[in-house]
PDB file of N, CA and C in Angstrom:
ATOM      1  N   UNK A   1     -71.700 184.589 -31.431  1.00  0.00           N
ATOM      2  CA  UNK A   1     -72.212 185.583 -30.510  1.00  0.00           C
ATOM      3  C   UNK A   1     -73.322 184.952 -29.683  1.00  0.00           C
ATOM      4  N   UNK A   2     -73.460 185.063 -28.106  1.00  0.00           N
ATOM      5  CA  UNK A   2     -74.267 184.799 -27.210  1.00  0.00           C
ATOM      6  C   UNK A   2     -75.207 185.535 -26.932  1.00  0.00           C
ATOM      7  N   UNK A   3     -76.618 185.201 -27.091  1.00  0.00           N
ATOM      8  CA  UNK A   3     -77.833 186.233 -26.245  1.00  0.00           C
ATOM      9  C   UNK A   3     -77.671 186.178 -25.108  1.00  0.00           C
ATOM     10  N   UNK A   4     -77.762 187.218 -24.284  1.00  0.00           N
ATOM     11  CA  UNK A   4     -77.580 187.974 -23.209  1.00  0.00           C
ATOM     12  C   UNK A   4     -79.168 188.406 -22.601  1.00  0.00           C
ATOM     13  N   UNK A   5     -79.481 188.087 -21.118  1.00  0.00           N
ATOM     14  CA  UNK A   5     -80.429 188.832 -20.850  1.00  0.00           C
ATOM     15  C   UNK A   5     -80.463 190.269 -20.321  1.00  0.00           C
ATOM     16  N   UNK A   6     -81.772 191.002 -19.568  1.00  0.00           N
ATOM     17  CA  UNK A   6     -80.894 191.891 -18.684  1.00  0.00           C
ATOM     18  C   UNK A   6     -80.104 191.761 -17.967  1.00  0.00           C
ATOM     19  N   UNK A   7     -80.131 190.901 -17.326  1.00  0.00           N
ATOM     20  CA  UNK A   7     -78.665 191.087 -16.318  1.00  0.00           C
ATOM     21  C   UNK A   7     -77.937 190.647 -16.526  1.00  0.00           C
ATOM     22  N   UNK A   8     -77.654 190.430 -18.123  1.00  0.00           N
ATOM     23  CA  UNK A   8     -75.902 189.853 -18.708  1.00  0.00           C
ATOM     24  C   UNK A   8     -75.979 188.520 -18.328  1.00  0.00           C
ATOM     25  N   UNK A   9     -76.734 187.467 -17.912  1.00  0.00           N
ATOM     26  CA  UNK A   9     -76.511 186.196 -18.166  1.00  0.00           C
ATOM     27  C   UNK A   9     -76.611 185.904 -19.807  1.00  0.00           C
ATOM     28  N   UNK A  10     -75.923 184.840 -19.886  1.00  0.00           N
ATOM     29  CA  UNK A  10     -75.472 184.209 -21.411  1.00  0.00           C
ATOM     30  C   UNK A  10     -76.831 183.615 -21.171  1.00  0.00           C
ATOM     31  N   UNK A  11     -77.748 183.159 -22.786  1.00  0.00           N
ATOM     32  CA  UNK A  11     -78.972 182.290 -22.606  1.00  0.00           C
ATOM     33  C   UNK A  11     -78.762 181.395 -23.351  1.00  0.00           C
ATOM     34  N   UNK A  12     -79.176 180.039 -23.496  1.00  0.00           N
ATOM     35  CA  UNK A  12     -78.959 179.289 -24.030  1.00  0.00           C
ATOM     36  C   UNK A  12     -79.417 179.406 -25.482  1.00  0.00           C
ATOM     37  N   UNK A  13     -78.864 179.111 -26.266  1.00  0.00           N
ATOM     38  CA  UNK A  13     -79.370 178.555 -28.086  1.00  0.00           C
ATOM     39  C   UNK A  13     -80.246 177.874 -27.938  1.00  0.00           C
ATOM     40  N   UNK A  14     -81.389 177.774 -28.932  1.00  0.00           N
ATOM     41  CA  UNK A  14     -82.404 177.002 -28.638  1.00  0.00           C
ATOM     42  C   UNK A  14     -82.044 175.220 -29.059  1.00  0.00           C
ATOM     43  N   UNK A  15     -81.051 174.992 -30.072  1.00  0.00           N
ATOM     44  CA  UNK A  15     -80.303 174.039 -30.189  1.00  0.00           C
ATOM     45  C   UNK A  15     -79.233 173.527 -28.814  1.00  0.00           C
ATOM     46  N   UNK A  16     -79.017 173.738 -28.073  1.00  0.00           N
ATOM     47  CA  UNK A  16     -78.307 173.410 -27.305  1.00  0.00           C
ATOM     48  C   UNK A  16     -79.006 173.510 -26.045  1.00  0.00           C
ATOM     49  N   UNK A  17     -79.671 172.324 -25.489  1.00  0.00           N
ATOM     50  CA  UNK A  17     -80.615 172.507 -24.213  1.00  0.00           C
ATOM     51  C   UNK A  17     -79.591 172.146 -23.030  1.00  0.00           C
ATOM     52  N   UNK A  18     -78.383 171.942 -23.187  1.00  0.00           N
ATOM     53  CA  UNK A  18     -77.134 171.045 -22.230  1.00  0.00           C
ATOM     54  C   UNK A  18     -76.321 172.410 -21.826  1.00  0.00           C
ATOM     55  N   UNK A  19     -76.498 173.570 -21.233  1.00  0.00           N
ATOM     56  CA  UNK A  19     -75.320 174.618 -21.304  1.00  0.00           C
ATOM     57  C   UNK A  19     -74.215 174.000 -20.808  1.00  0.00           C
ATOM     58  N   UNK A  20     -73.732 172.522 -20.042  1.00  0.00           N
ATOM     59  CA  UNK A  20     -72.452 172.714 -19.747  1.00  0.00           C
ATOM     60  C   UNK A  20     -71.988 171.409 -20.535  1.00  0.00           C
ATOM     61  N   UNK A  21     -72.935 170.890 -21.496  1.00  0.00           N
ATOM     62  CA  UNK A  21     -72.210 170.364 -23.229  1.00  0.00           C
ATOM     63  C   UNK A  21     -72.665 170.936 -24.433  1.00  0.00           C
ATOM     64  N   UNK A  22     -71.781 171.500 -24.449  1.00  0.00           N
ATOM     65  CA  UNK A  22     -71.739 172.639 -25.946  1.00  0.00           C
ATOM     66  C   UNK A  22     -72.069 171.264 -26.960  1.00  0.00           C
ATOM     67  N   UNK A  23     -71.205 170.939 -26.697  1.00  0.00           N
ATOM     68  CA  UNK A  23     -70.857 169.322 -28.344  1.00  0.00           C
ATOM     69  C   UNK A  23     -72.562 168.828 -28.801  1.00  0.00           C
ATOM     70  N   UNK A  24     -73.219 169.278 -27.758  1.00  0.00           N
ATOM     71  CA  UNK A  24     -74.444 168.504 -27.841  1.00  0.00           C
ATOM     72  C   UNK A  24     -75.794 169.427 -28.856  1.00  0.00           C
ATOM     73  N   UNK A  25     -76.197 169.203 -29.688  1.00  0.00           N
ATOM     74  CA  UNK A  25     -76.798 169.607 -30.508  1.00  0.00           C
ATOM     75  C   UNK A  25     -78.269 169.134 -30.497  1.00  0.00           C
ATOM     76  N   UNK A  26     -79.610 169.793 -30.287  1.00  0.00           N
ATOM     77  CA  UNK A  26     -80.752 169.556 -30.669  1.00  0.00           C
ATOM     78  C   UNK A  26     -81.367 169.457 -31.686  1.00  0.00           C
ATOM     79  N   UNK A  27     -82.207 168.358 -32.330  1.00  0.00           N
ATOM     80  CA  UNK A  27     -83.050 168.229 -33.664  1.00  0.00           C
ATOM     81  C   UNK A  27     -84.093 168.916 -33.434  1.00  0.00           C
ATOM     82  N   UNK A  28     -84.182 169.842 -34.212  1.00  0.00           N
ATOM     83  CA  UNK A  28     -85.407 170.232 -34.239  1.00  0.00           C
ATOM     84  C   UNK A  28     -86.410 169.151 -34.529  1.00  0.00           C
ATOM     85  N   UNK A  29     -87.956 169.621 -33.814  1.00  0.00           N
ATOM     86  CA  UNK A  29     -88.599 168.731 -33.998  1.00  0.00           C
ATOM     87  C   UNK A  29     -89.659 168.663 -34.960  1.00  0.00           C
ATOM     88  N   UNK A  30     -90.047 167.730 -35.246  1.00  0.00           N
ATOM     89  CA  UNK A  30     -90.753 167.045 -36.681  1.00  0.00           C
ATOM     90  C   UNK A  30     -92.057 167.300 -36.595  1.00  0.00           C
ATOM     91  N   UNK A  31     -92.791 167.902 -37.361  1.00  0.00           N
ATOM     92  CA  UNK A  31     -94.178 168.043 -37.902  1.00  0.00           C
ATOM     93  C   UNK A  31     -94.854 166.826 -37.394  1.00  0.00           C
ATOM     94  N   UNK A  32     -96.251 167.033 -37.047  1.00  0.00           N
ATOM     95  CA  UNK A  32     -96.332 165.485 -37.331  1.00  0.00           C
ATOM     96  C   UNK A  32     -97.045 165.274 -38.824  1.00  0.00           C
ATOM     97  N   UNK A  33     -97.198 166.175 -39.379  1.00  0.00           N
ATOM     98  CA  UNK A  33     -97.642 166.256 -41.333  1.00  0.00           C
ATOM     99  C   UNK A  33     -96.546 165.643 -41.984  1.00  0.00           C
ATOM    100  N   UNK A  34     -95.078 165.985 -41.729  1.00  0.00           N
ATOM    101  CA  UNK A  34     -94.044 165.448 -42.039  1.00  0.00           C
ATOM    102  C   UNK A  34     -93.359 163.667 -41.760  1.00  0.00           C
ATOM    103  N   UNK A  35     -94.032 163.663 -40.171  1.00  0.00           N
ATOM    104  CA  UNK A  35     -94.103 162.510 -39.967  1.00  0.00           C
ATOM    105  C   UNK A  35     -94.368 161.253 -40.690  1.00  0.00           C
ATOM    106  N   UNK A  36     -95.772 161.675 -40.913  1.00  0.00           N
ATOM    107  CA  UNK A  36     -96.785 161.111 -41.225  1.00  0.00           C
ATOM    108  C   UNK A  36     -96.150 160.905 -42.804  1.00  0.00           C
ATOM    109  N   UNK A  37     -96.340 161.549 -43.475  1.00  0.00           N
ATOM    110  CA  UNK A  37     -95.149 161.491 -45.006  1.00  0.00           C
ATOM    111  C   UNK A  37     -94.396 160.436 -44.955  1.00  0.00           C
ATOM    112  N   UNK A  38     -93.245 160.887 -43.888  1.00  0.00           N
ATOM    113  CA  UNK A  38     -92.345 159.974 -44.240  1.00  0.00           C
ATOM    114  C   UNK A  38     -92.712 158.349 -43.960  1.00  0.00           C
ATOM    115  N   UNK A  39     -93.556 158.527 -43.001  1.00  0.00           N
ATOM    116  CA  UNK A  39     -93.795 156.986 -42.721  1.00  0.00           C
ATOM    117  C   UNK A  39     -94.874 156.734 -43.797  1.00  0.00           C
ATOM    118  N   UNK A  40     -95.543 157.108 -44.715  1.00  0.00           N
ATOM    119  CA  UNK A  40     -96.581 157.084 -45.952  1.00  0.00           C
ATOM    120  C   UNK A  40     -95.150 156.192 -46.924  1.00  0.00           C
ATOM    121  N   UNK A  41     -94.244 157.048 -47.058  1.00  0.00           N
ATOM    122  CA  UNK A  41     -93.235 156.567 -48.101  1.00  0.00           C
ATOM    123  C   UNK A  41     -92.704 155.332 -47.820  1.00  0.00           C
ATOM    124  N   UNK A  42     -92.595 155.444 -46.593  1.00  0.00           N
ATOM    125  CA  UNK A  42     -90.984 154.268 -46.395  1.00  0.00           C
ATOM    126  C   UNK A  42     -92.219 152.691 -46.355  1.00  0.00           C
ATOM    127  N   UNK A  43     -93.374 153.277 -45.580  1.00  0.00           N
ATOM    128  CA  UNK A  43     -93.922 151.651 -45.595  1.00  0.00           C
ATOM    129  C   UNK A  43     -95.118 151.487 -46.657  1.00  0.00           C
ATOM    130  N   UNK A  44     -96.180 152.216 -47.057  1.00  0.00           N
ATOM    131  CA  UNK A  44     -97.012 151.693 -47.698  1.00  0.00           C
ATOM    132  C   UNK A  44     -96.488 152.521 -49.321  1.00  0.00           C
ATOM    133  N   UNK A  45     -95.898 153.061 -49.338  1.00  0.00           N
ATOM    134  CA  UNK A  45     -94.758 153.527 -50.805  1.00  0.00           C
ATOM    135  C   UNK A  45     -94.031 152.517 -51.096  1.00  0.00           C
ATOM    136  N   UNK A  46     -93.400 151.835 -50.205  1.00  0.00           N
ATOM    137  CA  UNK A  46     -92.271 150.742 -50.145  1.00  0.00           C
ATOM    138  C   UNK A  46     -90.802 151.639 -50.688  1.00  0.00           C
ATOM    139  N   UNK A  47     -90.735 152.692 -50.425  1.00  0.00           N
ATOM    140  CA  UNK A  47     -89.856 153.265 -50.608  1.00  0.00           C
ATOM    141  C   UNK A  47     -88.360 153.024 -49.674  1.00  0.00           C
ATOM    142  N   UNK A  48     -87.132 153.289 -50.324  1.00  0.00           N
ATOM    143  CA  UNK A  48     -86.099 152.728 -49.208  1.00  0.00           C
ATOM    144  C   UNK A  48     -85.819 154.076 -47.935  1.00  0.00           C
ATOM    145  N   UNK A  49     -85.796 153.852 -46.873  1.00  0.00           N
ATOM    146  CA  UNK A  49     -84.919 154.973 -46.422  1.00  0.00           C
ATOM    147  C   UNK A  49     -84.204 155.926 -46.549  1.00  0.00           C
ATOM    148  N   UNK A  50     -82.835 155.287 -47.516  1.00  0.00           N
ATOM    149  CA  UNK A  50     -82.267 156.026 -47.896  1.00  0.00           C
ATOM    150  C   UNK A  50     -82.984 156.782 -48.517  1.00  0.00           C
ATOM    151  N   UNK A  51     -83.270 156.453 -49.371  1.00  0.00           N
ATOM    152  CA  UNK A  51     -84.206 157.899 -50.738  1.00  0.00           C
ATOM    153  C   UNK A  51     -85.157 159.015 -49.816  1.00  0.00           C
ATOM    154  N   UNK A  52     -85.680 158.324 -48.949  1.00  0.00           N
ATOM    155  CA  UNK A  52     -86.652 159.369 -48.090  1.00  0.00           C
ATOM    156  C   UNK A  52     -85.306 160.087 -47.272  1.00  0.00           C
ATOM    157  N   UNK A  53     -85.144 159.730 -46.511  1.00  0.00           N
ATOM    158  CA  UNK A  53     -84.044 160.705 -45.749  1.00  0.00           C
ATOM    159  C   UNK A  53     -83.593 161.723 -47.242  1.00  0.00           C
ATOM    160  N   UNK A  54     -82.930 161.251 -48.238  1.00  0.00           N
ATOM    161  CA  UNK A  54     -82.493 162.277 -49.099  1.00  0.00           C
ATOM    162  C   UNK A  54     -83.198 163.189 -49.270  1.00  0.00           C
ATOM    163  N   UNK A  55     -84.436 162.449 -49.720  1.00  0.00           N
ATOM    164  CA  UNK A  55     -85.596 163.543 -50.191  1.00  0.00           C
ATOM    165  C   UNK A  55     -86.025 164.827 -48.986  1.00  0.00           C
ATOM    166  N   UNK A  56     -85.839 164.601 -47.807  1.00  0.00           N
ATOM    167  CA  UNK A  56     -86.337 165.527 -47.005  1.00  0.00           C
ATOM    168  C   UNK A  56     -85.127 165.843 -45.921  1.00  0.00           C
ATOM    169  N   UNK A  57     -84.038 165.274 -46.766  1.00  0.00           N
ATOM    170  CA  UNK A  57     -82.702 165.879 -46.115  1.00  0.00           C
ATOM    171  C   UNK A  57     -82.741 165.628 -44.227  1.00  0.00           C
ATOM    172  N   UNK A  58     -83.034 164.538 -43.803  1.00  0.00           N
ATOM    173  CA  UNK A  58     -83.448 163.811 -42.362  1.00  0.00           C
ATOM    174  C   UNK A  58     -81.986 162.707 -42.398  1.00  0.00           C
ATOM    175  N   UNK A  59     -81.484 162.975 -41.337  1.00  0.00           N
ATOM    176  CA  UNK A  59     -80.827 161.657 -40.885  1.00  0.00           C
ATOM    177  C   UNK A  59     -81.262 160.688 -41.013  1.00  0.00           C
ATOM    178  N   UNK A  60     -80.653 158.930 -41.543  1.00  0.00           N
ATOM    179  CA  UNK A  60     -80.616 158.186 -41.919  1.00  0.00           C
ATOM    180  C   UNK A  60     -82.224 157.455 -40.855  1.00  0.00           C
ATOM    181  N   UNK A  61     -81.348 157.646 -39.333  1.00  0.00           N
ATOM    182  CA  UNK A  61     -82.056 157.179 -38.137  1.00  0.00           C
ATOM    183  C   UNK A  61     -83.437 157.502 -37.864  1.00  0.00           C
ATOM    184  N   UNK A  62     -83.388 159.251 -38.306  1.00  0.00           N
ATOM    185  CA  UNK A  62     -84.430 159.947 -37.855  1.00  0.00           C
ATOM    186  C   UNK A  62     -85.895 158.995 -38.687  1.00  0.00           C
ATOM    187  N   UNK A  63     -85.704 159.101 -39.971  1.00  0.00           N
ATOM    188  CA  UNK A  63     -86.605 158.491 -41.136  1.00  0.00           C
ATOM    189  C   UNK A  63     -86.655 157.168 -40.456  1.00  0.00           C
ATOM    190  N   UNK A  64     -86.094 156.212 -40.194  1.00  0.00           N
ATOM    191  CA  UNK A  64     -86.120 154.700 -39.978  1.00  0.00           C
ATOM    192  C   UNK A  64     -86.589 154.922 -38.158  1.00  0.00           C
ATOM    193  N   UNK A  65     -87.106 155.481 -37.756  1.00  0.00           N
ATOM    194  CA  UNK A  65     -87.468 155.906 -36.583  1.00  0.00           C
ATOM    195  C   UNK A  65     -89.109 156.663 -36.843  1.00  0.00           C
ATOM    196  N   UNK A  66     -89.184 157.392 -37.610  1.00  0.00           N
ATOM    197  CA  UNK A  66     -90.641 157.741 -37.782  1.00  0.00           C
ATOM    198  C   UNK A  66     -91.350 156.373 -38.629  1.00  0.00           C
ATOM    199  N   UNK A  67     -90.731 155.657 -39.272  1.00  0.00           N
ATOM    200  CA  UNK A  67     -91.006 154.344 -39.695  1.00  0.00           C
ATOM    201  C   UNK A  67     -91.939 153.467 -38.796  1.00  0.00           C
ATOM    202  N   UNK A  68     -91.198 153.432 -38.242  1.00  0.00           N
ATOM    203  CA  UNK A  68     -91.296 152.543 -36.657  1.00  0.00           C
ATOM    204  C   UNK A  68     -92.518 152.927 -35.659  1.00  0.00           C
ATOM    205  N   UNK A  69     -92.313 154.162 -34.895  1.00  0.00           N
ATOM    206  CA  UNK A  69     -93.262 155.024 -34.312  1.00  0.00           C
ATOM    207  C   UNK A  69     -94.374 154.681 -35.319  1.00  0.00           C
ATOM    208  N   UNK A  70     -94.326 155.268 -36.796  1.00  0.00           N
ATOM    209  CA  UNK A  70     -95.918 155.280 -37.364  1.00  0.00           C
ATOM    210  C   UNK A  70     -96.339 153.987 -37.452  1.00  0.00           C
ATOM    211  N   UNK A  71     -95.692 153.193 -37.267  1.00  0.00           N
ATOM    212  CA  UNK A  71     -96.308 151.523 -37.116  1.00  0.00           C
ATOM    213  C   UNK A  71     -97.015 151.245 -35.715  1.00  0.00           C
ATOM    214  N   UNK A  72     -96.149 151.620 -34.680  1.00  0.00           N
ATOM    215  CA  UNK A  72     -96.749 150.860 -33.388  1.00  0.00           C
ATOM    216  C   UNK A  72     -97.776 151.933 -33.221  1.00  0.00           C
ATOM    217  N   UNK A  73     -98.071 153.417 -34.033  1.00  0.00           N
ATOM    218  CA  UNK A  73     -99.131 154.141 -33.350  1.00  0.00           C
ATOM    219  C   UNK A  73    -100.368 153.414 -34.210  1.00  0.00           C
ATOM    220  N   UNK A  74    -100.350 152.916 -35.202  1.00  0.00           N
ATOM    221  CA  UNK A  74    -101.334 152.138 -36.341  1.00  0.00           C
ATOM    222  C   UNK A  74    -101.710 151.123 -35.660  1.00  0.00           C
ATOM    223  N   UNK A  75    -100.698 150.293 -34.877  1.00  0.00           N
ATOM    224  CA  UNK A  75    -101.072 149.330 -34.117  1.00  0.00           C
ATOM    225  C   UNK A  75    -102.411 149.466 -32.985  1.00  0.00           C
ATOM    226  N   UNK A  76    -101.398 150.591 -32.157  1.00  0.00           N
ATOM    227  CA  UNK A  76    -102.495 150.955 -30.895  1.00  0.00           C
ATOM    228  C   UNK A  76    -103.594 151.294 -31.560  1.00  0.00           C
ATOM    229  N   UNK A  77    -103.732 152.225 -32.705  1.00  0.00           N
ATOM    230  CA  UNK A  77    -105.382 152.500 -33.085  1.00  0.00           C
ATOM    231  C   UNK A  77    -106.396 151.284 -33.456  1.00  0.00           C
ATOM    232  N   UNK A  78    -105.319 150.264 -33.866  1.00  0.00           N
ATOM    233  CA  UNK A  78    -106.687 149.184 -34.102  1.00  0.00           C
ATOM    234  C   UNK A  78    -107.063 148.866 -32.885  1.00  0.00           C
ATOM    235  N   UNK A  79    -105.874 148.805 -32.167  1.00  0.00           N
ATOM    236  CA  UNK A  79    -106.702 147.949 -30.700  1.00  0.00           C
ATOM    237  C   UNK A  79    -107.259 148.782 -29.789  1.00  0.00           C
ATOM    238  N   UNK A  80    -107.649 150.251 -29.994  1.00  0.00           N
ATOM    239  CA  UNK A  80    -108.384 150.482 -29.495  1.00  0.00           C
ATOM    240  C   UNK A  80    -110.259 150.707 -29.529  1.00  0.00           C
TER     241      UNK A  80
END
């Protein structure tokens, strides 16, 4: 079923920001408390990916991507 405004236009799902690609699906977006977690685990935990993605039920990518990000933002803070 489609939300409808007043004047009967269809509105978009908040998952689907593409109205003329349905196929296309939005991630909701990430805490940065959650962030911050996961990149706590995967690098100074030494924890694997895999196990973190399980643990917080995140795509493989998503986790090995906040990895990353929380590194180069650690970076910029020293050098600033």
């Amino acid at each position: 079923m489609h939300r409808v405004n007043l004047e009967g236009k269809r509105l978009t799902p908040p998952d689907q920001p593409f109205v003329l690609n349905p196929a296309f699906k939005a991630h909701p977006v990430l805490s940065s408390e959650l962030r911050e977690e996961v990149w706590k685990r995967v690098v100074t935990e030494k924890r694997g990916v895999r196990r973190v993605s399980a643990d917080f039920g995140l795509e493989l990518e998503r986790v090995a991507a906040c990895a990353r990000l929380g590194e180069i933002e650690n970076t910029w803070k020293l050098q600033v």
